[in-house]
Protein backbone atom coordinates (compact mmCIF):
# COMPACT_ATOMS: atom_id res chain seq x y z
CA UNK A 1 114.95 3.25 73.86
CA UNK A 2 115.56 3.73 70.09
CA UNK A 3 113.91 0.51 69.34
CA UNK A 4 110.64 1.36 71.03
CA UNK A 5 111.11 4.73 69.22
CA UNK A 6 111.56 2.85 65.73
CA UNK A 7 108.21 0.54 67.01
CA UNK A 8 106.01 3.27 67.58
CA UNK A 9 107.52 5.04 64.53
CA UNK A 10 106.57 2.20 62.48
CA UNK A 11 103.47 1.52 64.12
CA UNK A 12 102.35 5.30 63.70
CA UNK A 13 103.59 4.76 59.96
CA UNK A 14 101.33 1.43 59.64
CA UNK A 15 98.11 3.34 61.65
CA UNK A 16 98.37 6.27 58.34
CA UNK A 17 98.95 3.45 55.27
CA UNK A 18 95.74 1.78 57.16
CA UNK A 19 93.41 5.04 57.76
CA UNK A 20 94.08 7.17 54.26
CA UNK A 21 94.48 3.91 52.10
CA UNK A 22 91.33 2.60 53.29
CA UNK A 23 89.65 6.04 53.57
CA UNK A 24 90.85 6.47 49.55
CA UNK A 25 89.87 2.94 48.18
CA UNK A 26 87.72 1.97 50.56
CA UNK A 27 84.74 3.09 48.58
CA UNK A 28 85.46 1.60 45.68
CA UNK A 29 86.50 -1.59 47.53
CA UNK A 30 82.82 -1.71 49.00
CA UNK A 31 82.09 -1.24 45.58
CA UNK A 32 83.72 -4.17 44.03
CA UNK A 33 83.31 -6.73 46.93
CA UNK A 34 79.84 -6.13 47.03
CA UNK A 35 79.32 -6.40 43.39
CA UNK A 36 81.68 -9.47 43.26
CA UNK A 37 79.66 -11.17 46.03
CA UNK A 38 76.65 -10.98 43.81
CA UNK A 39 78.51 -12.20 41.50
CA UNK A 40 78.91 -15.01 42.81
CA UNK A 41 75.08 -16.68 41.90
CA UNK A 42 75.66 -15.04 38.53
CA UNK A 43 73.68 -17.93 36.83
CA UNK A 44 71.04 -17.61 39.03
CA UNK A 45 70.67 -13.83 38.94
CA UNK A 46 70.54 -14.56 34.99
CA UNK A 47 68.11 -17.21 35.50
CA UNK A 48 65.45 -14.97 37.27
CA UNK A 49 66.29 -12.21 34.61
CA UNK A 50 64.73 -14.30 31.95
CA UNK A 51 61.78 -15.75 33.04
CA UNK A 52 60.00 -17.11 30.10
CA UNK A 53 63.36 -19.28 29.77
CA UNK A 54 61.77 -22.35 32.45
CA UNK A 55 62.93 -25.46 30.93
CA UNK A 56 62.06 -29.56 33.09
CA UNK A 57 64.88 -31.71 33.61
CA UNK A 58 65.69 -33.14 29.83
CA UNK A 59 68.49 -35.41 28.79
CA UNK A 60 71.77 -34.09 27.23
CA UNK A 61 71.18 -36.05 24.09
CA UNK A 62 68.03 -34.98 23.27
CA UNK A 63 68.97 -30.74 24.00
CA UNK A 64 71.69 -31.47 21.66
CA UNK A 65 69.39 -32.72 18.98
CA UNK A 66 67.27 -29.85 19.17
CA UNK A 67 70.11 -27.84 19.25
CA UNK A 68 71.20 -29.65 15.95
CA UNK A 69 68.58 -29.27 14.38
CA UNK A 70 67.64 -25.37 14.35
CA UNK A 71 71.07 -24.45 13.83
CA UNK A 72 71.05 -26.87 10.78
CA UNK A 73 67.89 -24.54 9.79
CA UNK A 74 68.79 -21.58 10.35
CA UNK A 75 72.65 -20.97 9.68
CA UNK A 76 73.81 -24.22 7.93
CA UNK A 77 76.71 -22.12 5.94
CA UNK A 78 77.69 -20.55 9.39
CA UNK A 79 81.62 -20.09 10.13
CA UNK A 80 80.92 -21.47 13.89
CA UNK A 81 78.09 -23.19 16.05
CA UNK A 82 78.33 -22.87 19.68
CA UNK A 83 75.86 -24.94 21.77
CA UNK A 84 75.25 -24.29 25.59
CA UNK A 85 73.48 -27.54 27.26
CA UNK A 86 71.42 -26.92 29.99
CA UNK A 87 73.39 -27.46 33.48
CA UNK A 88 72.43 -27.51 37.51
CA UNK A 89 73.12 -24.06 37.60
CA UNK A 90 72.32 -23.08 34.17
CA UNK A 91 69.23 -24.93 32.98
CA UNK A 92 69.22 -22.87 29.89
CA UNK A 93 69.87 -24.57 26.16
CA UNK A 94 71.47 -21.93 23.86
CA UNK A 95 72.52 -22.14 20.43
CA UNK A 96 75.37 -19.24 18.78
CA UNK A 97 75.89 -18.74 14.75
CA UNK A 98 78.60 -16.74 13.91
CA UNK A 99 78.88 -15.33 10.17
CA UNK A 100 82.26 -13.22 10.00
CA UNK A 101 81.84 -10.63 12.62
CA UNK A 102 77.60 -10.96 13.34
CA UNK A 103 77.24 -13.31 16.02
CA UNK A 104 73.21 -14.29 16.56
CA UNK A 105 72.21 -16.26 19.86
CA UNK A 106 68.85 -17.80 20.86
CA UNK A 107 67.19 -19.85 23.62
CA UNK A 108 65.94 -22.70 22.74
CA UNK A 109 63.05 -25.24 24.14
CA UNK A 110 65.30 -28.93 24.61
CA UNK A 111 62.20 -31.04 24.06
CA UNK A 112 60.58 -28.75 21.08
CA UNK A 113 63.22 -27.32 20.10
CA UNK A 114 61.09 -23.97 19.73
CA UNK A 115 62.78 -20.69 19.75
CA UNK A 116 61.96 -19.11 23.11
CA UNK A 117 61.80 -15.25 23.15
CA UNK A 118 63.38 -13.82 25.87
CA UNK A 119 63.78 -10.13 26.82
CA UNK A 120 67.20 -9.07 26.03
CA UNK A 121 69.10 -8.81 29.25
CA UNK A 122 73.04 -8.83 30.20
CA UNK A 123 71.82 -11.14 33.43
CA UNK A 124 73.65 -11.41 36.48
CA UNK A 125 77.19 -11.14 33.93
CA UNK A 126 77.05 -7.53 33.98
CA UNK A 127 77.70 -7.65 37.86
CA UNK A 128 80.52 -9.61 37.42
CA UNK A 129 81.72 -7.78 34.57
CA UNK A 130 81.41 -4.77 36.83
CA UNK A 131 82.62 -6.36 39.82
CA UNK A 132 86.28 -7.02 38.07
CA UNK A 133 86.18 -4.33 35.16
CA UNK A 134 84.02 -1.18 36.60
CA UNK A 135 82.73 -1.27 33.09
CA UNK A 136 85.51 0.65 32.08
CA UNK A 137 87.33 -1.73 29.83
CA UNK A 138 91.41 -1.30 30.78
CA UNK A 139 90.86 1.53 32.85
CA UNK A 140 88.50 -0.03 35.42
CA UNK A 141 90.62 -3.49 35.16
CA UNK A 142 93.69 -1.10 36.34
CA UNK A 143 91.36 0.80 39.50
CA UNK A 144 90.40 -2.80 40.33
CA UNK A 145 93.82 -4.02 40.14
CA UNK A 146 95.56 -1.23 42.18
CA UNK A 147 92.63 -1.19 44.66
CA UNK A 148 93.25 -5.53 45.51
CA UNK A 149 97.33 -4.25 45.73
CA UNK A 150 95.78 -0.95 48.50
CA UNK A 151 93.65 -4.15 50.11
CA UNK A 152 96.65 -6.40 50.73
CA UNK A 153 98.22 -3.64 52.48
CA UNK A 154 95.54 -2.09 54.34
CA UNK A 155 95.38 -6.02 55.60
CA UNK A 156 98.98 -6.12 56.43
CA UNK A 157 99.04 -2.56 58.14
CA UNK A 158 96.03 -3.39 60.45
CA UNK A 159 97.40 -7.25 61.17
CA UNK A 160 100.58 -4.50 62.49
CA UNK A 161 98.75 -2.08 64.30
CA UNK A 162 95.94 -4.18 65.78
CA UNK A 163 97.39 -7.30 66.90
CA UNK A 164 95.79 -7.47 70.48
CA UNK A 165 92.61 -8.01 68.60
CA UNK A 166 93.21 -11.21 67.98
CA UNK A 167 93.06 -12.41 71.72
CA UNK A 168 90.14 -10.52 72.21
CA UNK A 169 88.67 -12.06 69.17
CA UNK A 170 89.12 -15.58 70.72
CA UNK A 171 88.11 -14.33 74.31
CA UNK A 172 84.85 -12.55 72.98
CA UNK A 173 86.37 -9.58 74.10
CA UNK A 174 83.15 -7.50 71.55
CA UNK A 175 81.89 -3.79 72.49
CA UNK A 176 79.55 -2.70 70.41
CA UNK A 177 81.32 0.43 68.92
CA UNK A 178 82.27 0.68 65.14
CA UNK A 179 85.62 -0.06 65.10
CA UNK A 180 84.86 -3.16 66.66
CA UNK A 181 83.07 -4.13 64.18
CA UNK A 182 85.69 -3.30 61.71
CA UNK A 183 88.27 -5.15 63.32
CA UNK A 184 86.34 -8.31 64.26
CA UNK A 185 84.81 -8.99 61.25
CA UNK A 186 88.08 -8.21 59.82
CA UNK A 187 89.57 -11.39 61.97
CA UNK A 188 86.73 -13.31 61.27
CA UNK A 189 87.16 -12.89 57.29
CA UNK A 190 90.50 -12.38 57.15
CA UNK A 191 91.52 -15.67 55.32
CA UNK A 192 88.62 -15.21 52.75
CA UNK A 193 89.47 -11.90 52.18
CA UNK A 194 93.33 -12.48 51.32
CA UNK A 195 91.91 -15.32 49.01
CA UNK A 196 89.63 -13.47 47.28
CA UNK A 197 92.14 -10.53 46.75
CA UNK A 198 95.10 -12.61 46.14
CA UNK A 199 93.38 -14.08 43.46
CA UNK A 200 91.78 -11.42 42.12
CA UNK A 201 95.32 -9.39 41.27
CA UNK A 202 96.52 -12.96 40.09
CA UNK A 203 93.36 -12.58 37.43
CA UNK A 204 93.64 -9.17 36.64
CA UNK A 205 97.74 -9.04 36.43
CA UNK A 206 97.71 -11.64 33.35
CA UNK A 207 94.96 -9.86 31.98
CA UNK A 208 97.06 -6.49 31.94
CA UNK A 209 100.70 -7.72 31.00
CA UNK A 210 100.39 -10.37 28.50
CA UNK A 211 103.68 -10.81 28.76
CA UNK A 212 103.66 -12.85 31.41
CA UNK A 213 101.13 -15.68 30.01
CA UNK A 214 103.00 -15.20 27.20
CA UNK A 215 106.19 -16.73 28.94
CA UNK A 216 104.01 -19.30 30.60
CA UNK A 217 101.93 -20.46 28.04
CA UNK A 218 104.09 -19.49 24.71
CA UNK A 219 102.70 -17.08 21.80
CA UNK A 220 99.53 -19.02 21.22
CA UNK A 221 98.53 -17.35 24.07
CA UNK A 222 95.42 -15.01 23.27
CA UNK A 223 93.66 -14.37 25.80
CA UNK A 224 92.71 -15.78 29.85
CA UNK A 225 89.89 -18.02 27.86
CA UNK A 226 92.23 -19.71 25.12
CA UNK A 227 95.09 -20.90 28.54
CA UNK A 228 97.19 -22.64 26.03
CA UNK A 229 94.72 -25.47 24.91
CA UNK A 230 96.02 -27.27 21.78
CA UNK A 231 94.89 -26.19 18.51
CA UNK A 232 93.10 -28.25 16.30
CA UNK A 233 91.35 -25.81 14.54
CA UNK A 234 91.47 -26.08 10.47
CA UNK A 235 90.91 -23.41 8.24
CA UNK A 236 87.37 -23.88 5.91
CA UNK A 237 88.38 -25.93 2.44
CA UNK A 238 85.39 -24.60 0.83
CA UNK A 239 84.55 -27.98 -0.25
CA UNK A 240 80.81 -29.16 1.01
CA UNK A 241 80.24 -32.12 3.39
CA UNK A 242 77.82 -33.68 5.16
CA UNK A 243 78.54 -33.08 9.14
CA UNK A 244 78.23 -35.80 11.21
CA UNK A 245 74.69 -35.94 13.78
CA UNK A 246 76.54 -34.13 16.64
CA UNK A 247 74.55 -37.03 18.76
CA UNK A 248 76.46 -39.84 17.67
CA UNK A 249 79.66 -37.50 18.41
CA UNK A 250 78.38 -37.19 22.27
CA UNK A 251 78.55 -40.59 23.60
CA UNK A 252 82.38 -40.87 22.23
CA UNK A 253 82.96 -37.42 23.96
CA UNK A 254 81.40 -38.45 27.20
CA UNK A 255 83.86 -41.43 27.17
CA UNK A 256 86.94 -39.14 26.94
CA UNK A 257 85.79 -35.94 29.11
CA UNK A 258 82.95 -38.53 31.97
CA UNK A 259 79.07 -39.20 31.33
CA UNK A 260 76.56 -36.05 31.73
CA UNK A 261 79.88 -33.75 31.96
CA UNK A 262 79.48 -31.92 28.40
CA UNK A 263 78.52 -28.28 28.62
CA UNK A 264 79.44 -27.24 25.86
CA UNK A 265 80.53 -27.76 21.55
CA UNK A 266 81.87 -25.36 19.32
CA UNK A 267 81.41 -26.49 15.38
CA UNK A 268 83.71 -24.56 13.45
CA UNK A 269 83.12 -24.82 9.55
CA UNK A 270 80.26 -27.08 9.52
CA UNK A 271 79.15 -28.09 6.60
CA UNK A 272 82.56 -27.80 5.06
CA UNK A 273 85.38 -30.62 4.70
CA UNK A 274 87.40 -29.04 7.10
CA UNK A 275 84.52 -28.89 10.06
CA UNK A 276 85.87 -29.65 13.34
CA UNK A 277 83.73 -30.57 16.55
CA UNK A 278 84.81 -29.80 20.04
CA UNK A 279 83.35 -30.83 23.42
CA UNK A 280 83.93 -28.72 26.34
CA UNK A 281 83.82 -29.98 30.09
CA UNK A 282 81.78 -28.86 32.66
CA UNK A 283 84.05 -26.76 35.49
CA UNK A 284 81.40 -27.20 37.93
CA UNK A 285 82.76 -30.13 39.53
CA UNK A 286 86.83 -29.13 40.08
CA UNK A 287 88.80 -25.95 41.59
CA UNK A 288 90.38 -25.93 38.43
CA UNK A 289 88.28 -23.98 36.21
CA UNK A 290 89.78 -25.35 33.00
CA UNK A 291 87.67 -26.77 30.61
CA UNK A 292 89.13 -30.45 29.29
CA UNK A 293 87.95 -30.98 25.67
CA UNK A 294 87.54 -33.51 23.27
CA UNK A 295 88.12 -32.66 19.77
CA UNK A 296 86.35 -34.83 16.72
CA UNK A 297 86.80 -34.07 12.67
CA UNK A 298 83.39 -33.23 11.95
CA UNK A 299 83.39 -35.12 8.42
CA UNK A 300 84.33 -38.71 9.76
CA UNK A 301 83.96 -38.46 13.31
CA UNK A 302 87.51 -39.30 13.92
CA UNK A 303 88.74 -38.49 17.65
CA UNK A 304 91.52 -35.77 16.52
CA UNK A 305 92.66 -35.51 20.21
CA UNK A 306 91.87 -34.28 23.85
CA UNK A 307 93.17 -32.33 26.09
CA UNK A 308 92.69 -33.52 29.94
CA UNK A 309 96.42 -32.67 31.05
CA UNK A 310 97.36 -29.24 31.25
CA UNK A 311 101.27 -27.65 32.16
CA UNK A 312 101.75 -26.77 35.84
CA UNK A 313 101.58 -23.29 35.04
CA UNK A 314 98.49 -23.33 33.33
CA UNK A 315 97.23 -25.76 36.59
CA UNK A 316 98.48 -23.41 38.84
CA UNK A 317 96.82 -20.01 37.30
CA UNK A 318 93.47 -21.81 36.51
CA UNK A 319 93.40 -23.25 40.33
CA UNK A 320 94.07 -19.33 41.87
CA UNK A 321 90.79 -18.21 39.09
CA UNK A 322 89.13 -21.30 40.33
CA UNK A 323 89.64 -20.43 43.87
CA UNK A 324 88.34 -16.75 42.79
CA UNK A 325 85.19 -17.56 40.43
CA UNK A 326 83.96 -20.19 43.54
CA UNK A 327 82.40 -22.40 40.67
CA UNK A 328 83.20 -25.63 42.95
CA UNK A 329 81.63 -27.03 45.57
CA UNK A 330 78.00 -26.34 44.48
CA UNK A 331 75.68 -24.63 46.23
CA UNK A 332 77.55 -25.34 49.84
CA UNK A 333 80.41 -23.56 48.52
CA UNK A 334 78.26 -20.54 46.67
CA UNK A 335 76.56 -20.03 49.92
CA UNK A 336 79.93 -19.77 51.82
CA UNK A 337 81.45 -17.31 50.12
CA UNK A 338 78.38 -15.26 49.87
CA UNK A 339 78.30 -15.09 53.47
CA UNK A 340 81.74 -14.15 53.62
CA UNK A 341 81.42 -11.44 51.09
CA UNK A 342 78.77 -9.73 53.01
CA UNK A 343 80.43 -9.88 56.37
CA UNK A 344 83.56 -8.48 54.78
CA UNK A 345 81.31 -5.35 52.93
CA UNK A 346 80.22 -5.16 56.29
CA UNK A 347 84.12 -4.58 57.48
CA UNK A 348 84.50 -2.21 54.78
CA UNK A 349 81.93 0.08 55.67
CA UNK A 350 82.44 -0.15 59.12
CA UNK A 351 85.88 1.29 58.48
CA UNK A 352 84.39 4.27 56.49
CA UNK A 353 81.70 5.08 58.83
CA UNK A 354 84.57 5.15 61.79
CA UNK A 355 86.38 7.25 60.19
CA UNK A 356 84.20 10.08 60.17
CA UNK A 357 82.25 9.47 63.41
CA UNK A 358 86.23 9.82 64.82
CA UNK A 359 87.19 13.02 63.18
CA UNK A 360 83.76 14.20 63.64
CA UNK A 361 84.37 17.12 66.24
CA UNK A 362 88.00 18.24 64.39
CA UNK A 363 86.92 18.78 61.05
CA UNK A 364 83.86 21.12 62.87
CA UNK A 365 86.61 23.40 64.32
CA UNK A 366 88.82 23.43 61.32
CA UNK A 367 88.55 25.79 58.27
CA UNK A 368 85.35 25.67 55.88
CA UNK A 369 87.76 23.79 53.16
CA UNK A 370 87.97 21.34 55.90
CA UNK A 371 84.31 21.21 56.85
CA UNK A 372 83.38 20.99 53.34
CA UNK A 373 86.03 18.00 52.69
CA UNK A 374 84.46 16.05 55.39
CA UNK A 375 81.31 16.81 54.61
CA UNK A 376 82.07 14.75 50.80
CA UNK A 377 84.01 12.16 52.70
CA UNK A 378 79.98 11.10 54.71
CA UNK A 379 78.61 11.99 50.96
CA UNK A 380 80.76 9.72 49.41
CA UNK A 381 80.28 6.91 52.33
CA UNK A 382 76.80 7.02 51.62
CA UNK A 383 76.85 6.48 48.30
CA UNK A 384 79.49 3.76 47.95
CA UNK A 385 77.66 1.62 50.52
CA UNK A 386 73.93 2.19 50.57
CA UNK A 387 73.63 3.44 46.94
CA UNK A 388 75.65 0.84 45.50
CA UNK A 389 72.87 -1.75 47.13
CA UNK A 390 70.47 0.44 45.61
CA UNK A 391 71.71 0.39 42.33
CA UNK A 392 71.46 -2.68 41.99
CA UNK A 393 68.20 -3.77 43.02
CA UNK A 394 67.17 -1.00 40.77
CA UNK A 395 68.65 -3.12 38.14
CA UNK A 396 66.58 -5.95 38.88
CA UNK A 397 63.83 -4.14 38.99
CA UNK A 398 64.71 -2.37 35.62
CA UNK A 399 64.53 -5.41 34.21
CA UNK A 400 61.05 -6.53 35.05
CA UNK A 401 59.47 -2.79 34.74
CA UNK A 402 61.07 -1.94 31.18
CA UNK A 403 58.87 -2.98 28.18
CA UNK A 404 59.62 -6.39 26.78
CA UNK A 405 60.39 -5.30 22.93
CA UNK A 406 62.15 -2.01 23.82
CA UNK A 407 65.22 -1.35 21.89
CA UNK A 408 68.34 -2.24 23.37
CA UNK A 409 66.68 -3.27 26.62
CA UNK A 410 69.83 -5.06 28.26
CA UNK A 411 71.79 -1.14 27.62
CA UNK A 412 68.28 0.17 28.96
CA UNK A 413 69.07 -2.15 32.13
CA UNK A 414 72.60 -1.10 33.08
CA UNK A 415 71.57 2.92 32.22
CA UNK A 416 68.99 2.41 34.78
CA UNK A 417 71.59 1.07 37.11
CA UNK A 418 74.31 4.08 36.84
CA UNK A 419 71.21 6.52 36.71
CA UNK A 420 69.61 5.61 39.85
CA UNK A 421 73.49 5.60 41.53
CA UNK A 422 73.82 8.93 40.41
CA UNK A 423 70.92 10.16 41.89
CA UNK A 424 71.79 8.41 45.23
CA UNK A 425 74.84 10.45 45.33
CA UNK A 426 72.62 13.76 44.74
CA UNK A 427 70.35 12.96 47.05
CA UNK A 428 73.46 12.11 49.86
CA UNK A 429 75.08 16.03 49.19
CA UNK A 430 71.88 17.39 49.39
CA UNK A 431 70.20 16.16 52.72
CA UNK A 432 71.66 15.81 55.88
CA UNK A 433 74.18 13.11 56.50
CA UNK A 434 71.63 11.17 59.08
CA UNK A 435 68.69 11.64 57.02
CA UNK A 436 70.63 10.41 53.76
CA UNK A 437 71.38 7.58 55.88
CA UNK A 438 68.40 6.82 57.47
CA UNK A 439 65.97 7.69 53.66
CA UNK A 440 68.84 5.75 51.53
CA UNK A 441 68.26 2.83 54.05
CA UNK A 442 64.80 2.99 53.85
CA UNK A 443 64.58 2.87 49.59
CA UNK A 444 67.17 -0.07 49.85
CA UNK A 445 65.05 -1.87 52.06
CA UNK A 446 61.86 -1.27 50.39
CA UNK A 447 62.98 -2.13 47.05
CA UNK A 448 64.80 -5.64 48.28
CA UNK A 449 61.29 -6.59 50.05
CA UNK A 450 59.19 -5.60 47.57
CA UNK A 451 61.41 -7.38 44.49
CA UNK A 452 59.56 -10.87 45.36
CA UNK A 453 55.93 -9.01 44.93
CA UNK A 454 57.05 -7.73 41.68
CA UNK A 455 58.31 -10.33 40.17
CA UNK A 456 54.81 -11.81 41.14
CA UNK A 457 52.78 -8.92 39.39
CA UNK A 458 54.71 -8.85 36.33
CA UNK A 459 55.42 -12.95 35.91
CA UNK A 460 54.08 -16.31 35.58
CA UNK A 461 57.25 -17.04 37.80
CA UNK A 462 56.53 -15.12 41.41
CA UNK A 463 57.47 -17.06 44.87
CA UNK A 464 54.88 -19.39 44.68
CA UNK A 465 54.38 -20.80 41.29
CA UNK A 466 58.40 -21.55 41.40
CA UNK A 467 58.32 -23.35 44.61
CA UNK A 468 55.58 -25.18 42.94
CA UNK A 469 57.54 -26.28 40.18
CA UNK A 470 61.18 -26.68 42.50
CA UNK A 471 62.42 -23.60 40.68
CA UNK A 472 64.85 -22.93 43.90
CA UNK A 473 67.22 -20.73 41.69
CA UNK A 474 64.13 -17.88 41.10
CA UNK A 475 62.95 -18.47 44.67
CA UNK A 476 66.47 -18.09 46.34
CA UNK A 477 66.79 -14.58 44.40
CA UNK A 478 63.49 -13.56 45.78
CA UNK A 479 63.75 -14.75 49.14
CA UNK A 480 67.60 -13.68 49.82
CA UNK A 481 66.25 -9.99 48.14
CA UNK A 482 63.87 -9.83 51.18
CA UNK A 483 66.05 -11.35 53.69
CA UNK A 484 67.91 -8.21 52.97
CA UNK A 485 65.30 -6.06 52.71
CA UNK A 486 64.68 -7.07 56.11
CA UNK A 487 68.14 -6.64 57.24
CA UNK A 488 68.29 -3.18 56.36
CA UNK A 489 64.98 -2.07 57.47
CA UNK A 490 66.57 -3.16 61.06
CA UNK A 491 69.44 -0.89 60.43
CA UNK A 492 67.35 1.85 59.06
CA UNK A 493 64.90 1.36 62.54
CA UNK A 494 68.24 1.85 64.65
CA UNK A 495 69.63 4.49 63.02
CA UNK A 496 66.16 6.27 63.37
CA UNK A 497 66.28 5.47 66.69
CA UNK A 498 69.76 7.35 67.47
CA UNK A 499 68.42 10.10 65.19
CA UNK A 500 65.95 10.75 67.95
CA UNK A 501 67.60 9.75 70.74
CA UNK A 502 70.41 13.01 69.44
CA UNK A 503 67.35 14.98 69.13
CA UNK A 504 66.38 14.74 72.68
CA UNK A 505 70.25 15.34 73.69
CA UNK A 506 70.06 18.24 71.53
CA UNK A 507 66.82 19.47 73.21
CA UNK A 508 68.40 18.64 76.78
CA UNK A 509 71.05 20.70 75.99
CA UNK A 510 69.46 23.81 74.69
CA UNK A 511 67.10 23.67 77.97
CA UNK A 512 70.32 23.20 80.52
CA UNK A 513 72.33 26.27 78.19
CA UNK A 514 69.44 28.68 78.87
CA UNK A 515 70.09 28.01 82.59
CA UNK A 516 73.75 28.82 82.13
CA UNK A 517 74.71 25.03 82.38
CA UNK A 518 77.02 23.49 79.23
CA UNK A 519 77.25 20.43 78.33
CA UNK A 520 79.09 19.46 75.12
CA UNK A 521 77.06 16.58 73.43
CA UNK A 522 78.58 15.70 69.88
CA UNK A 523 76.11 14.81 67.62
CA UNK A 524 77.21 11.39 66.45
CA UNK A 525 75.19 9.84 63.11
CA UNK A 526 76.13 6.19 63.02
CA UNK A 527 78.12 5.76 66.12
């Protein structure tokens, strides 16, 4: 008897840590996963941001020659070079100068070498930035942080209270009712999403107590990017030299780190007789996103060392950001965990719109503090899962619509994006919960279908013209945009649909009450 007391106890204790938890974080969990899921085609989202940056197939050798070149022009007493080669995912060339604390980067044409003017944009990093950081520096990296630890346990709690889902999971056992939904796309992603959040606090946790790395890695440690690489760096002599062609550096680099697997050098002091040259791997190819590196005096052209062999820990930590950043794999991989990020928002919001379609009726009979608390509970649904979607095609549309030269245009970009959120969460207080719904459906929709036409209207790079040229990365961002758009114009057409369909109830009702017969018919947005 006490034991089924102490199982329903703990049960009934599991059922609260699942409901308020969720209810608390689950917004800004939609938030982040939905963000984060963009995220993950961050080079491509970056790719269709610039679109006067549409570079053919060239070899590595001759990028890095151009590349050479204009930084040899333009910043030959620099204190560092930093040269991006054009990748499968990132078919960009890019050259850095940095001169004590100015830092200057252009885009450059590999076969020219031309500078190509671009408009200044923060590309598809900002989502990730936001997706990890809130763009809140420390503060956001802490919400983030404590909202992964509220996600473990809101896992954990329902695992505990909803076990008999998993049988009717496997038996198709599905009613179409939101908590259904919840729950069975909670099954179905459960193993992504304990991956994805697992890894995430593993991220996050060494990026808050630097302690820890610290004891791992040992006090070189400065940062997740430097993960205890060995240091060959040199301070500058001040004595001019010739650098060696970076070319003739590439092929020896491409024997130590594998052919066509360079992505990146950093020249630090070239120019003087302390310059040192460092190839980067590509992390494209390996869950291990650690960069291998091949490290050359730039004077002589002496091999000064690699680095292909890293400590367990550092193996260990870079294989759980790896697992997290979904860089492996290719597009296969890219595409999977897309898909499972959308079908877990999709748990999320299920969870949010349950809870107030089940509390519905009680927080209409309780006190007006309790009405109004509900009534920002549906607010506050509305704009964590439909005007988060709409924020961010907003972005993407900010970034074709604002002028090319305006000042500050990639700040311009991301004010759009927070202004047009803000307004979503006006607009979701100040109209009815089922119209919010239904309108704040409707903009998403339109805006995600009508991205591909803009990006027509205002570019030489529209739907078309990039199939023409097999520019798949622009014409996956257009076509997935409408594939959404399409998606939610759906759910906006069934919501309408229950919208009337409670009108008519409402009417029935009112026509049986003046005949003295009562029937109670709870009005049910969503349900």
């Amino acid at each position: 008897m006490n034991q089924s007391k102490e199982k329903r106890s703990f049960t009934r204790g599991m059922s609260e840590l699942h409901t308020w938890g969720g209810l608390v974080f689950g917004w800004l969990l939609f938030v982040i996963f939905f963000t984060g899921t963009l995220a993950v085609f961050e080079q491509e989202l970056t790719h269709w941001m610039q679109p006067n940056v549409r570079i053919s197939e060239v070899e590595p050798v001759q990028a890095l020659a151009s590349a050479e070149k204009k930084l040899r022009q333009l910043s030959p007493k620099a204190d560092t070079w930093m040269i991006a080669l054009p990748q499968q995912r990132h078919q960009d060339l890019e050259i850095t100068w940095i001169k004590g604390k100015k830092a200057v980067e252009k885009h450059l044409n590999p076969q020219s070498g031309a500078i190509i003017k671009t408009p200044e944009t923060e590309g598809g990093h900002f989502l990730a930035h936001f997706h990890f950081e809130l763009h809140s520096g420390k503060v956001g990296l802490w919400l983030v942080t404590l909202a992964s630890m509220v996600m473990l346990a809101a896992l954990v709690s329902g695992i505990a209270i909803r076990r008999q889902v998993f049988k009717d999971f496997f038996r198709l056992r599905w009613r179409k009712n939101w908590l259904n939904v919840h729950t069975m796309t909670g099954v179905f992603t459960l193993p992504f999403v304990l991956l994805i959040t697992y890894t995430g606090l593993t991220v996050t946790f060494l990026m808050l107590l630097p302690v820890v790395p610290q004891v791992l890695y040992g006090s070189s440690w400065k940062g997740p990017q430097s993960v205890a690489a060995k240091n060959f760096e040199r301070p500058r002599a001040n004595l001019p030299r010739e650098l060696v062609p970076l070319t003739s550096l590439l092929p020896l680099a491409e024997a130590e780190l594998g052919k066509g697997k360079i992505s990146f050098i950093r020249v630090s002091n070239p120019g003087d007789q302390q310059a040192v040259v460092t190839f980067f791997r590509t992390i494209d190819d390996t869950v291990v996103a650690i960069s291998n590196r091949a490290i050359f005096d730039g004077v002589t052209g002496e091999l000064l060392g690699s680095q292909t062999t890293w400590s367990k820990y550092v193996h260990i930590y870079r294989s759980l950001v790896g697992l997290h950043i979904a860089r492996f794999g290719g597009y296969p991989i890219a595409w999977l965990y897309f898909a499972a990020g959308l079908i877990s928002c999709i748990m999320i919001a299920a969870g949010l719109i349950f809870f107030t379609i089940k509390r519905r009726s009680r927080y209409a009979r309780n006190s007006q503090m309790a009405q109004w608390m509900y009534r920002a509970i549906e607010g506050l649904n509305i704009t964590a899962i439909i005007g988060i979607i709409i924020a961010c095609i907003a972005y993407l549309w900010a970034n074709r619509l604002l002028p090319f030269d305006i000042k500050e245009r990639a700040d311009a970009e991301i004010t759009a994006f927070f202004s047009v959120w803000l307004i979503t969460l006006f607009h979701a207080f100040l109209r009815p919960p089922l119209r919010a719904w239904i309108e704040q459906l409707r903009i998403a929709a339109g805006l995600c279908i009508g991205l591909p036409a803009l990006n027509a209207l205002t570019t030489n790079v529209g739907l078309l013209p990039a199939i023409a040229r097999n520019d798949w990365m622009t014409v996956s961002v257009d076509l997935t945009a409408a594939s959404l758009g399409i998606l939610l114009a759906l759910t906006a057409w069934r919501v309408s649909l229950k919208e009337r369909n409670n009108e008519k109830l409402l009417e029935q009702q009112s026509s049986l009450s003046s005949s003295s017969v009562n029937f109670p018919i709870e009005r049910t947005p969503l349900q």
